[in-house]
PDB file of N, CA and C in Angstrom:
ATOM      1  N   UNK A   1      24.246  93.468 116.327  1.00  0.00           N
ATOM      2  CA  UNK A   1      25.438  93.577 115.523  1.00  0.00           C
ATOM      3  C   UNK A   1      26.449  94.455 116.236  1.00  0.00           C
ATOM      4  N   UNK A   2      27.467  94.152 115.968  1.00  0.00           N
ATOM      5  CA  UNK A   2      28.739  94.832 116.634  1.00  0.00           C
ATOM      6  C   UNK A   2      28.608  96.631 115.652  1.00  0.00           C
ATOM      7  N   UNK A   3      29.622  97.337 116.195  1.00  0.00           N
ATOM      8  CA  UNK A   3      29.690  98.547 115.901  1.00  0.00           C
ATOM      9  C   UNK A   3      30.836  98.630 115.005  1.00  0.00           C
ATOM     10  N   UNK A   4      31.174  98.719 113.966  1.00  0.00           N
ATOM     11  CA  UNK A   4      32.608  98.739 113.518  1.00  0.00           C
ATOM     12  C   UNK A   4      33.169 100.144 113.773  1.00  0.00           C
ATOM     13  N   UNK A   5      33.378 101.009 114.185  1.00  0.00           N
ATOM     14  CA  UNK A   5      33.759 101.865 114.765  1.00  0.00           C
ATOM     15  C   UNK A   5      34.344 101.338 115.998  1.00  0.00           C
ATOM     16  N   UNK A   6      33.685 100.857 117.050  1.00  0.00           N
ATOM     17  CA  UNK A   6      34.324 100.128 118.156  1.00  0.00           C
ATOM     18  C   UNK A   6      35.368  99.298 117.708  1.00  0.00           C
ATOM     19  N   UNK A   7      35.069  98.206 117.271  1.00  0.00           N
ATOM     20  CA  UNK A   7      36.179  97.604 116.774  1.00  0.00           C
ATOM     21  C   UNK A   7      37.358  97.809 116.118  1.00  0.00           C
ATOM     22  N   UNK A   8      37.115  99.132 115.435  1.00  0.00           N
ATOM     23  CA  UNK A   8      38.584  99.629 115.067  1.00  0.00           C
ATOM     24  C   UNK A   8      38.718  99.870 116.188  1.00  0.00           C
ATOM     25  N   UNK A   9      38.229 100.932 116.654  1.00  0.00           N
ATOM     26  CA  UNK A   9      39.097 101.942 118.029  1.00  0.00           C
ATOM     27  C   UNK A   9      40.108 100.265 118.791  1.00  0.00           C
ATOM     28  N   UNK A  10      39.217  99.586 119.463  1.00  0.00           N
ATOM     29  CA  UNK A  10      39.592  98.339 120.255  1.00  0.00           C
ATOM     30  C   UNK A  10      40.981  97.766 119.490  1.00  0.00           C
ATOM     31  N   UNK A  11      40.695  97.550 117.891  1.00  0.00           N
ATOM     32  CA  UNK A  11      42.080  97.326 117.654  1.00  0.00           C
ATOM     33  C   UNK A  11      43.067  97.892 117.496  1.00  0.00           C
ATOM     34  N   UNK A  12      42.910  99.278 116.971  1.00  0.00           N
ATOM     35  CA  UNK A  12      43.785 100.235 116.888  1.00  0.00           C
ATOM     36  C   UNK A  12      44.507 100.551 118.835  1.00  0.00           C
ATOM     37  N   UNK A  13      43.420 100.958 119.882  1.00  0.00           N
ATOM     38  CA  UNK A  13      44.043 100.808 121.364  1.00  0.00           C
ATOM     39  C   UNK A  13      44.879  99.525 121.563  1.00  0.00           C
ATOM     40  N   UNK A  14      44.852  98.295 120.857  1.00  0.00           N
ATOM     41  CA  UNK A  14      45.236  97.244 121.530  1.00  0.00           C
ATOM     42  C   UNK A  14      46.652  97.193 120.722  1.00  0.00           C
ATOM     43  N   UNK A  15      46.772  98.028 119.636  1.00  0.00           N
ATOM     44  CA  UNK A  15      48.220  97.941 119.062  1.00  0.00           C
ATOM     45  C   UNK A  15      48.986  98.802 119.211  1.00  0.00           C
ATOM     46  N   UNK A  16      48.132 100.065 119.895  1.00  0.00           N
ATOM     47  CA  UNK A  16      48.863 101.253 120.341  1.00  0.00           C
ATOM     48  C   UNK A  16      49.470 100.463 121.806  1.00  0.00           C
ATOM     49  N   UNK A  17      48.547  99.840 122.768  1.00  0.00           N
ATOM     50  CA  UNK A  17      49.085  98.911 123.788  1.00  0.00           C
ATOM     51  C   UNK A  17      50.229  98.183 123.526  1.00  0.00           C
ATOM     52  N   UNK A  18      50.024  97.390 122.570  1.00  0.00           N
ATOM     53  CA  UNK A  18      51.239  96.633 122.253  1.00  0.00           C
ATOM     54  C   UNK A  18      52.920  97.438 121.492  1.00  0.00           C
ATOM     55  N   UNK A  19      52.563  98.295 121.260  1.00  0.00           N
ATOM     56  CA  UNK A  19      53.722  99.218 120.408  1.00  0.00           C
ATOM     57  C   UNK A  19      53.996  99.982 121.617  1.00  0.00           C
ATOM     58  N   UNK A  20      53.696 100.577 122.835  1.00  0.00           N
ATOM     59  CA  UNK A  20      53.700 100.968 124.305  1.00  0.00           C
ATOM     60  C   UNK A  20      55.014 100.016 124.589  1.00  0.00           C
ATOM     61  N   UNK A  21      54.129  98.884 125.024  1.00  0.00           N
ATOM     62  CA  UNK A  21      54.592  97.923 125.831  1.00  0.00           C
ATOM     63  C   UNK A  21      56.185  97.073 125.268  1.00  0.00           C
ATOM     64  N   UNK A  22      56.158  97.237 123.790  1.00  0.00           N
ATOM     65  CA  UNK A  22      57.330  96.993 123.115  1.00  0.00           C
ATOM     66  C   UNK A  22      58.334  97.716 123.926  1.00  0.00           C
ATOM     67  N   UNK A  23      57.911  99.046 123.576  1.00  0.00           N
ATOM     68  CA  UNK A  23      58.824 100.169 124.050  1.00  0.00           C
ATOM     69  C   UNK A  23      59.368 100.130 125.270  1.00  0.00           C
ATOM     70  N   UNK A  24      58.791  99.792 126.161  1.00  0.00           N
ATOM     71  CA  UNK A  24      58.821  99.520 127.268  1.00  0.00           C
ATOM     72  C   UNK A  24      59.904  98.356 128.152  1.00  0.00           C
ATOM     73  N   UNK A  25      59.532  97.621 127.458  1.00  0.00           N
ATOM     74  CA  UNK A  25      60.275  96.206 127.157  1.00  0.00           C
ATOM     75  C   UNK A  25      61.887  96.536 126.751  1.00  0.00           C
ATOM     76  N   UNK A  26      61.868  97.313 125.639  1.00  0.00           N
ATOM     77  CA  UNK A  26      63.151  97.990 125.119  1.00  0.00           C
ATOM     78  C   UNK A  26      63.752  98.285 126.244  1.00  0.00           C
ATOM     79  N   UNK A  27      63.085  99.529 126.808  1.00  0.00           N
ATOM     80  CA  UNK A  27      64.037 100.633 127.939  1.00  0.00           C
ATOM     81  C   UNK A  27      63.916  99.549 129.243  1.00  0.00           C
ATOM     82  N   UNK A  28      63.525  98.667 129.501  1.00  0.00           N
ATOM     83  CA  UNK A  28      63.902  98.063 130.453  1.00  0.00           C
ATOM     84  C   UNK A  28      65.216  96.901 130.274  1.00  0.00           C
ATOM     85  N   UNK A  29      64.971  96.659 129.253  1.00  0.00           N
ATOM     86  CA  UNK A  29      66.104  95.962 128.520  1.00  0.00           C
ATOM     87  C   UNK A  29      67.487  96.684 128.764  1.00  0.00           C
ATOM     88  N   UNK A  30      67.455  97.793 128.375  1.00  0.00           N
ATOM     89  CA  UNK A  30      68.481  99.038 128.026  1.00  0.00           C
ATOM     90  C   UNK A  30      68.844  99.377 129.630  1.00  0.00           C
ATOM     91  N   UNK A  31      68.055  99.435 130.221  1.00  0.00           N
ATOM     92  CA  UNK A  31      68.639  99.726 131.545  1.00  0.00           C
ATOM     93  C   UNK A  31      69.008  98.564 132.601  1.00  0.00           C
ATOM     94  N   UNK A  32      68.798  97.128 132.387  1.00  0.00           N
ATOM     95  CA  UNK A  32      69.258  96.047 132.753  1.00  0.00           C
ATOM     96  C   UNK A  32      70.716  95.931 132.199  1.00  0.00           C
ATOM     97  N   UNK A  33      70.728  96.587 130.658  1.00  0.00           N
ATOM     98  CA  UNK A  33      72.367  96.097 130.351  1.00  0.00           C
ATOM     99  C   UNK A  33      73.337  97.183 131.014  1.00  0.00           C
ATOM    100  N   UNK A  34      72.675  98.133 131.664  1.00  0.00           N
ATOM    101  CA  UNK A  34      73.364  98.854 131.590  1.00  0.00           C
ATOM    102  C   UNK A  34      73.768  98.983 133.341  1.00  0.00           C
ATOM    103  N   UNK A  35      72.865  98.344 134.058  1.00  0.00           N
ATOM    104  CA  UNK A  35      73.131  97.788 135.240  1.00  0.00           C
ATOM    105  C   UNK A  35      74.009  97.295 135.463  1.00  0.00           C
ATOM    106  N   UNK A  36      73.728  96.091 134.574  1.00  0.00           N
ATOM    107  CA  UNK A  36      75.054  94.600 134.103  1.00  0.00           C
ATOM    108  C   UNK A  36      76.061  95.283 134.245  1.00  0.00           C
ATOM    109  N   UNK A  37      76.447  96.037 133.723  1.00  0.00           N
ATOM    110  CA  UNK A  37      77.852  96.613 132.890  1.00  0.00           C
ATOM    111  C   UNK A  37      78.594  97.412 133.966  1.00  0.00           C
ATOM    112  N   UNK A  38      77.148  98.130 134.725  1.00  0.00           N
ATOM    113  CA  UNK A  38      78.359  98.924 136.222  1.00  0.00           C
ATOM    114  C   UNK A  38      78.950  98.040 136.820  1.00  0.00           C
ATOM    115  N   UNK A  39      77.890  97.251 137.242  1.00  0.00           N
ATOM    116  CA  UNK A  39      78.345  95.879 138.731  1.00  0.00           C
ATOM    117  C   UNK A  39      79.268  95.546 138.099  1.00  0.00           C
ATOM    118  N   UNK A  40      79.404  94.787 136.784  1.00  0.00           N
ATOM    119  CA  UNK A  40      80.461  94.146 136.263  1.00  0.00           C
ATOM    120  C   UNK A  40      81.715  94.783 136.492  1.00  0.00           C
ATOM    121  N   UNK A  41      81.956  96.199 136.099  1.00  0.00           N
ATOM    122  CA  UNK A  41      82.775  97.170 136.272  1.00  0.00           C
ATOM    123  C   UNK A  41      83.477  97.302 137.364  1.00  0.00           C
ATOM    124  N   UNK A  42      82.079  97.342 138.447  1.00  0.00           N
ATOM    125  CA  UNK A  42      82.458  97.783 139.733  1.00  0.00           C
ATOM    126  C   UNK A  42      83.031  96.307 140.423  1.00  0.00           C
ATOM    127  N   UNK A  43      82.550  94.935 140.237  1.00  0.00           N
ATOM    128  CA  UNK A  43      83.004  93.816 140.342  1.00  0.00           C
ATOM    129  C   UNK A  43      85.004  94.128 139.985  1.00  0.00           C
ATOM    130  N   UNK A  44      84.804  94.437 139.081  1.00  0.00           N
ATOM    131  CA  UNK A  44      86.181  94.248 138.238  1.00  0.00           C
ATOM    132  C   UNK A  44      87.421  95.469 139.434  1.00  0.00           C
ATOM    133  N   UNK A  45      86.632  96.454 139.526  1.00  0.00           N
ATOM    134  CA  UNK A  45      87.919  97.111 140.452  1.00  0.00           C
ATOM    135  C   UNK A  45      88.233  96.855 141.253  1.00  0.00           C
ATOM    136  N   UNK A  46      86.680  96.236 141.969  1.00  0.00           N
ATOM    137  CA  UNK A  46      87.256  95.828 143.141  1.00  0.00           C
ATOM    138  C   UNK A  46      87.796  94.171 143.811  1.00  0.00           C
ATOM    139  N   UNK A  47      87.776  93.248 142.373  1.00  0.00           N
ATOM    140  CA  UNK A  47      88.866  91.954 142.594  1.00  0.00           C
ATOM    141  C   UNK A  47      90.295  92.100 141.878  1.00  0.00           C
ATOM    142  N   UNK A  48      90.350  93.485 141.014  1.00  0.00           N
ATOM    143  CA  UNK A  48      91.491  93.807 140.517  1.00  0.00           C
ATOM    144  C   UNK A  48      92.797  93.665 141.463  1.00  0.00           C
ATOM    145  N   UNK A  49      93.554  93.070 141.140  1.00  0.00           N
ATOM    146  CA  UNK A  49      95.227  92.840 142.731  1.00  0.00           C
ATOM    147  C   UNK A  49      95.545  94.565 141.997  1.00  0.00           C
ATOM    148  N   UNK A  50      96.093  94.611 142.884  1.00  0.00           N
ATOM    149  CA  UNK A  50      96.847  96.247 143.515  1.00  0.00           C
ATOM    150  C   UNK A  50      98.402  96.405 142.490  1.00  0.00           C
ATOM    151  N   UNK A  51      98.602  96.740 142.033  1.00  0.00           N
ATOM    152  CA  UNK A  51      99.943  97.052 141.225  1.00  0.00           C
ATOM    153  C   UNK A  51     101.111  97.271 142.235  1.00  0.00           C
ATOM    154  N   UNK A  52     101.705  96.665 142.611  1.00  0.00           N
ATOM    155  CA  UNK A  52     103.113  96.859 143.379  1.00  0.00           C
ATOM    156  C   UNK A  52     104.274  98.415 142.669  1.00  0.00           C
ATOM    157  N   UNK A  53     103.991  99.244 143.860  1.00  0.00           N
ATOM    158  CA  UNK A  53     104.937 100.082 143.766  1.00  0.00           C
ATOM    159  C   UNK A  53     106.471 100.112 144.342  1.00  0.00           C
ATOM    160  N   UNK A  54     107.363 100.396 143.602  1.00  0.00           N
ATOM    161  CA  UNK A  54     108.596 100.208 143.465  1.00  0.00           C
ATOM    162  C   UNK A  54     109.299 101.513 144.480  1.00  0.00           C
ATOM    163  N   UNK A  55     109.170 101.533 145.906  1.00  0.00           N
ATOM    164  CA  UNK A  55     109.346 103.306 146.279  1.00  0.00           C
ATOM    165  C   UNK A  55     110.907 103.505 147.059  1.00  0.00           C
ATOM    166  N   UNK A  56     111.612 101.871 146.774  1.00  0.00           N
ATOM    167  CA  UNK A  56     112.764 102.038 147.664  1.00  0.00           C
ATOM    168  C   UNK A  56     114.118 102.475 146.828  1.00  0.00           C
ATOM    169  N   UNK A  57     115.008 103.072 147.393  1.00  0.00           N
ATOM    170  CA  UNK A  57     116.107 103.585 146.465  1.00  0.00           C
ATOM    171  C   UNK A  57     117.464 102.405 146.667  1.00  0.00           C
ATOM    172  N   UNK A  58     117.755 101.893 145.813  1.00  0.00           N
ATOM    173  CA  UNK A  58     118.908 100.946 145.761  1.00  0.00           C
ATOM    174  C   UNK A  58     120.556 101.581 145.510  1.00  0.00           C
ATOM    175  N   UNK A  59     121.157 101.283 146.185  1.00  0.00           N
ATOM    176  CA  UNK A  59     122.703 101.169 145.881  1.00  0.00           C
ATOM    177  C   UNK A  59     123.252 100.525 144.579  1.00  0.00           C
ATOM    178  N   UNK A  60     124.641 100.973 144.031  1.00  0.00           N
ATOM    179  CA  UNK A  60     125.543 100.092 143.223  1.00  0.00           C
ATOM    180  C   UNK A  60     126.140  99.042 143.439  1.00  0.00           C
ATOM    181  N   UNK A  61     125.552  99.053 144.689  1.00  0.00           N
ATOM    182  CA  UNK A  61     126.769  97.834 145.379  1.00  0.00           C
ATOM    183  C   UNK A  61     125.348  96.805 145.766  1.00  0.00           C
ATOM    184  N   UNK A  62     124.312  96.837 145.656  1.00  0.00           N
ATOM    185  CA  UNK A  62     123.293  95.932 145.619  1.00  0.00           C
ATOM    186  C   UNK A  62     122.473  95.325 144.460  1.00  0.00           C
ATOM    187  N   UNK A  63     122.676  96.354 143.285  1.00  0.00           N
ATOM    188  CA  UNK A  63     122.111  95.732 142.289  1.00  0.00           C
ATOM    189  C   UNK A  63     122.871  95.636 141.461  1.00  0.00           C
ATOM    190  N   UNK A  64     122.504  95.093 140.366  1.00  0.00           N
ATOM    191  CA  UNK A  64     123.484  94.717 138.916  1.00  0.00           C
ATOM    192  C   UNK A  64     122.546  95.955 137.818  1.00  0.00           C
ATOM    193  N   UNK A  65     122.835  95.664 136.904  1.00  0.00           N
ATOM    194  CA  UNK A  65     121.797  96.910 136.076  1.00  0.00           C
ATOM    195  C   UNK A  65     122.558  95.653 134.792  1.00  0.00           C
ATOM    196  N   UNK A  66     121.365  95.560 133.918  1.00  0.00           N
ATOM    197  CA  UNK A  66     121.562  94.995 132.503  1.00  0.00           C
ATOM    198  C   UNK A  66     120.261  95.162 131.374  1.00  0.00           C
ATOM    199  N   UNK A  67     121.297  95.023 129.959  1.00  0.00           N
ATOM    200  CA  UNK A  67     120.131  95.207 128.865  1.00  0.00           C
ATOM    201  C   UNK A  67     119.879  94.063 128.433  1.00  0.00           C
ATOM    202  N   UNK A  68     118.277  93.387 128.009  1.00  0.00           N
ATOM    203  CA  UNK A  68     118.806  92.521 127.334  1.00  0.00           C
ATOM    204  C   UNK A  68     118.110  92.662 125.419  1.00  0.00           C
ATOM    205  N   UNK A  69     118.029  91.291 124.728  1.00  0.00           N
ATOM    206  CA  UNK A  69     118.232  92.136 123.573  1.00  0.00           C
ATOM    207  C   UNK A  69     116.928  92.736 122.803  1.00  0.00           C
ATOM    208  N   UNK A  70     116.106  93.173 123.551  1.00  0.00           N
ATOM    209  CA  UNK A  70     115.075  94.027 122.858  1.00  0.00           C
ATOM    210  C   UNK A  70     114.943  95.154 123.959  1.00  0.00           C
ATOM    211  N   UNK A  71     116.014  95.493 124.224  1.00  0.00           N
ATOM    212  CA  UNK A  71     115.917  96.678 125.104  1.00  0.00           C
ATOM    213  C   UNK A  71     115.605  97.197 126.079  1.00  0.00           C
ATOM    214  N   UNK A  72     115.230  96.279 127.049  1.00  0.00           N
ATOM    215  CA  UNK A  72     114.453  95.955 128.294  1.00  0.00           C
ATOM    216  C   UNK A  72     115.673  96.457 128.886  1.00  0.00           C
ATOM    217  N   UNK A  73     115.429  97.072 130.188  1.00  0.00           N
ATOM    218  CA  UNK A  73     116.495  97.235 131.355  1.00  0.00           C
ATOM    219  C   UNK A  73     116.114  96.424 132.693  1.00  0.00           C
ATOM    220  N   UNK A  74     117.351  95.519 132.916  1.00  0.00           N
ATOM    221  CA  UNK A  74     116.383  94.580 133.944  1.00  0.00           C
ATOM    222  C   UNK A  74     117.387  94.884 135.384  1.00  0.00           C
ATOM    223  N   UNK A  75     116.761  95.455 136.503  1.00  0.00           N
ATOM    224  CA  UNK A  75     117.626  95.369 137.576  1.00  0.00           C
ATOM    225  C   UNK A  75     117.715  94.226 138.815  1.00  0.00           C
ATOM    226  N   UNK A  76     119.259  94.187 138.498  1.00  0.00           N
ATOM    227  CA  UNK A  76     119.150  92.793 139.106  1.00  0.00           C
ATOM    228  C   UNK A  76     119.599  92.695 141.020  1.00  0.00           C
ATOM    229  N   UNK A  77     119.060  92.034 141.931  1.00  0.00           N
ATOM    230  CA  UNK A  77     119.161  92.408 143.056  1.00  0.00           C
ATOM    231  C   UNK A  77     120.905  90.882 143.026  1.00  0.00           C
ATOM    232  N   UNK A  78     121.599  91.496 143.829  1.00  0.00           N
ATOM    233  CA  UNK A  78     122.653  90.799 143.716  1.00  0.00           C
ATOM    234  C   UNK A  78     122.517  89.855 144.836  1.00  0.00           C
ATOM    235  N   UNK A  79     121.976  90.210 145.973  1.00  0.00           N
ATOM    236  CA  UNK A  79     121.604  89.176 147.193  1.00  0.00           C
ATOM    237  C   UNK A  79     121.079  88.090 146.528  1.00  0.00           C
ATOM    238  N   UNK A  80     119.790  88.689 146.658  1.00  0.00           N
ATOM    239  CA  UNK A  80     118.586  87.367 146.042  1.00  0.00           C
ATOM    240  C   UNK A  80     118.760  86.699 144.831  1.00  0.00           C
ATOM    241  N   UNK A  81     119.389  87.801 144.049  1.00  0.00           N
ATOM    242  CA  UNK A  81     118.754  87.190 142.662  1.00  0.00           C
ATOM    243  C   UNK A  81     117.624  87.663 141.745  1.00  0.00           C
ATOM    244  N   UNK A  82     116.874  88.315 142.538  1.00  0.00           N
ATOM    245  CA  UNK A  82     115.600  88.605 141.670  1.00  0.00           C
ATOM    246  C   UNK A  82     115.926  89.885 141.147  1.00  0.00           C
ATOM    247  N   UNK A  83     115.017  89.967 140.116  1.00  0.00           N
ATOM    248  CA  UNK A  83     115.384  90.811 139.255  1.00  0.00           C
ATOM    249  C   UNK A  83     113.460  92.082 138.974  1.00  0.00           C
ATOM    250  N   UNK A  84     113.949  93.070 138.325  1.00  0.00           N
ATOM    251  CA  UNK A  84     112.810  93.757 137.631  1.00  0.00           C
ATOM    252  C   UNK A  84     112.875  94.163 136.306  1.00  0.00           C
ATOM    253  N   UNK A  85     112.114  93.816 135.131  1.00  0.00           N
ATOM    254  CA  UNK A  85     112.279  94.305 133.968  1.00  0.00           C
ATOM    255  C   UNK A  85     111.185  95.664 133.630  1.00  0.00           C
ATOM    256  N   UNK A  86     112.058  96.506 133.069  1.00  0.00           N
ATOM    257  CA  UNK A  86     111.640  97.601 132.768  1.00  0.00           C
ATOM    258  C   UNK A  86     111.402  98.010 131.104  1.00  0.00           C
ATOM    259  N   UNK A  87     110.541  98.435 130.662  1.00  0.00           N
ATOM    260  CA  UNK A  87     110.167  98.942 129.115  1.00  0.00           C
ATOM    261  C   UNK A  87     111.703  99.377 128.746  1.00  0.00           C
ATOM    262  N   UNK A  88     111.971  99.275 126.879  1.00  0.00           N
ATOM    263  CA  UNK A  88     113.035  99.946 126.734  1.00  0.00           C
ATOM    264  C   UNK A  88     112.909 101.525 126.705  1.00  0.00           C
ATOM    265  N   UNK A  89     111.515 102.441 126.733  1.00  0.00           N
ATOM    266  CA  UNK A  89     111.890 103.602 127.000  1.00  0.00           C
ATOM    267  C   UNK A  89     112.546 103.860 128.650  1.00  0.00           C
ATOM    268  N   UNK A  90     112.296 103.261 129.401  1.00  0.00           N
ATOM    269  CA  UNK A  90     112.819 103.281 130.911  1.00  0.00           C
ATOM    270  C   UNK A  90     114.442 103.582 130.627  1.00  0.00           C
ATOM    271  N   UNK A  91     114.886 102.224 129.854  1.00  0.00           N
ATOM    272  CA  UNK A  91     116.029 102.088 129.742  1.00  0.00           C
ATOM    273  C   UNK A  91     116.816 103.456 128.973  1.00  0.00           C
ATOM    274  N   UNK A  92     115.772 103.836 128.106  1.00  0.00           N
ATOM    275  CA  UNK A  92     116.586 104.921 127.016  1.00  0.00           C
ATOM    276  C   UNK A  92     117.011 106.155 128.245  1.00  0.00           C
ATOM    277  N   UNK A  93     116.274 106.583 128.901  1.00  0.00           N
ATOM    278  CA  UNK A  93     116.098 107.486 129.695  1.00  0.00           C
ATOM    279  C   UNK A  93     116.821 107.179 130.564  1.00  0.00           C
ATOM    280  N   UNK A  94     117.265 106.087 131.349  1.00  0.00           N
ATOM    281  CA  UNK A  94     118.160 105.536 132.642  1.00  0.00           C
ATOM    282  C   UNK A  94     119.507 105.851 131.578  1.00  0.00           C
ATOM    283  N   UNK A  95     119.779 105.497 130.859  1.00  0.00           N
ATOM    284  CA  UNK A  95     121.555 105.625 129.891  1.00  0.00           C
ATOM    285  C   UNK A  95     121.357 107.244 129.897  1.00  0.00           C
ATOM    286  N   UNK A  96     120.391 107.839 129.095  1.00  0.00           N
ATOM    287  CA  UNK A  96     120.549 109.719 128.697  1.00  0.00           C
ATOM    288  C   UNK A  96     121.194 110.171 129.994  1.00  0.00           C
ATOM    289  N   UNK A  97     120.260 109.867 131.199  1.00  0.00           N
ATOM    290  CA  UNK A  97     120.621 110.570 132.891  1.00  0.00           C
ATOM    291  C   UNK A  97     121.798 110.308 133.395  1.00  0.00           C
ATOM    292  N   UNK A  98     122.596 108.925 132.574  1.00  0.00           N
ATOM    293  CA  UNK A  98     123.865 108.396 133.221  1.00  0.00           C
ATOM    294  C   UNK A  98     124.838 109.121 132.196  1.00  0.00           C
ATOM    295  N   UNK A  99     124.494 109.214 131.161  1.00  0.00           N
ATOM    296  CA  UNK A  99     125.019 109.719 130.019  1.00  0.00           C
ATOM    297  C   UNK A  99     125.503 111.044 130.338  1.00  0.00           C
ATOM    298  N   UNK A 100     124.327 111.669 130.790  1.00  0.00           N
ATOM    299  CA  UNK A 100     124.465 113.339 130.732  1.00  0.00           C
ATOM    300  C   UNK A 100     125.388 113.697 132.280  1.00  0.00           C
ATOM    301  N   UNK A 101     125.046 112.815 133.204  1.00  0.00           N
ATOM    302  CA  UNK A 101     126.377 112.919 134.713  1.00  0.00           C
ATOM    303  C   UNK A 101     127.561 113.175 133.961  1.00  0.00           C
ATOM    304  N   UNK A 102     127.896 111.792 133.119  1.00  0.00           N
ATOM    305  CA  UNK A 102     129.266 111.689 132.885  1.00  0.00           C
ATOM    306  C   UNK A 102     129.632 112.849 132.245  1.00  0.00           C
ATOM    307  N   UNK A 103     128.865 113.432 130.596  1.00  0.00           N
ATOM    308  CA  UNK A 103     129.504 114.475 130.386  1.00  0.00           C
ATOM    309  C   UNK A 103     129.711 115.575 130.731  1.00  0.00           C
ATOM    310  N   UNK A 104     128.773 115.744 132.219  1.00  0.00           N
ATOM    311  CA  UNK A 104     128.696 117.306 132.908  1.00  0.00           C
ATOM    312  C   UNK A 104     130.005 117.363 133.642  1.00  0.00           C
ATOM    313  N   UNK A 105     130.571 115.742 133.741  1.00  0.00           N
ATOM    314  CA  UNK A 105     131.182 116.002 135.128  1.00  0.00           C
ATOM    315  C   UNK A 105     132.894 115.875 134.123  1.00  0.00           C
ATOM    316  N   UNK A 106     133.009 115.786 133.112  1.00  0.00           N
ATOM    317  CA  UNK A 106     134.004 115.900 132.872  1.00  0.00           C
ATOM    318  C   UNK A 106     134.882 116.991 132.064  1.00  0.00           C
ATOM    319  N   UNK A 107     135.620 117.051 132.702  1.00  0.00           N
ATOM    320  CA  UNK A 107     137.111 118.634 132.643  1.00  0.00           C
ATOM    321  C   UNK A 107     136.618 119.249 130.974  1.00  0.00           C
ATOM    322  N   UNK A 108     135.745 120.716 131.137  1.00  0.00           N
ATOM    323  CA  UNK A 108     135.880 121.384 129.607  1.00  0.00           C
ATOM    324  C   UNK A 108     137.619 121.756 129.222  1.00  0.00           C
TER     325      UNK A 108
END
């Protein structure tokens, strides 16, 4: 005859095994997504295109300057044609700086 003592222990080890191995399963899980998620990341910066910086200083006599009607400031290249649109805080701030020349510079 079998021992029932053994047989608990055997089933009780084989579910402590299996409640282990769950666990296990989990944190490998958990650290696969979390693998995923760098590469992906790191994938992502590095097919990201480069943001074009704007570093050259233009003349009055080369560009146009205009608003249009949600407040955008768009500068316009008078050669080409092409143009850049800017947020309307850009714009608020480009009028204050032109704003504030004019009234510094005129006779108290």
């Amino acid at each position: 005859m079998s021992n029932p003592k053994l047989v608990d222990v055997s089933k009780t080890s084989v579910q402590n095994f299996i409640s282990f191995m769950r666990k296990v399963v989990n944190y490998v899980f958990l650290l696969l997504v979390l693998a995923a998620g760098f590469f992906v990341g790191k994938t992502y910066v590095e097919l990201k295109p480069e943001e074009k910086t704007h570093l050259s200083v233009q003349s009055v006599d080369q560009v146009s300057i205009a608003v249009d009607e949600s407040n955008q400031i768009l500068i316009i290249n008078r050669e080409t044609g092409e143009y850049q649109i800017f947020s309307d805080s850009v714009g608020i701030t480009i009028f204050k700086m032109y704003a504030n020349r004019i009234y510094s510079t005129q006779p108290q």
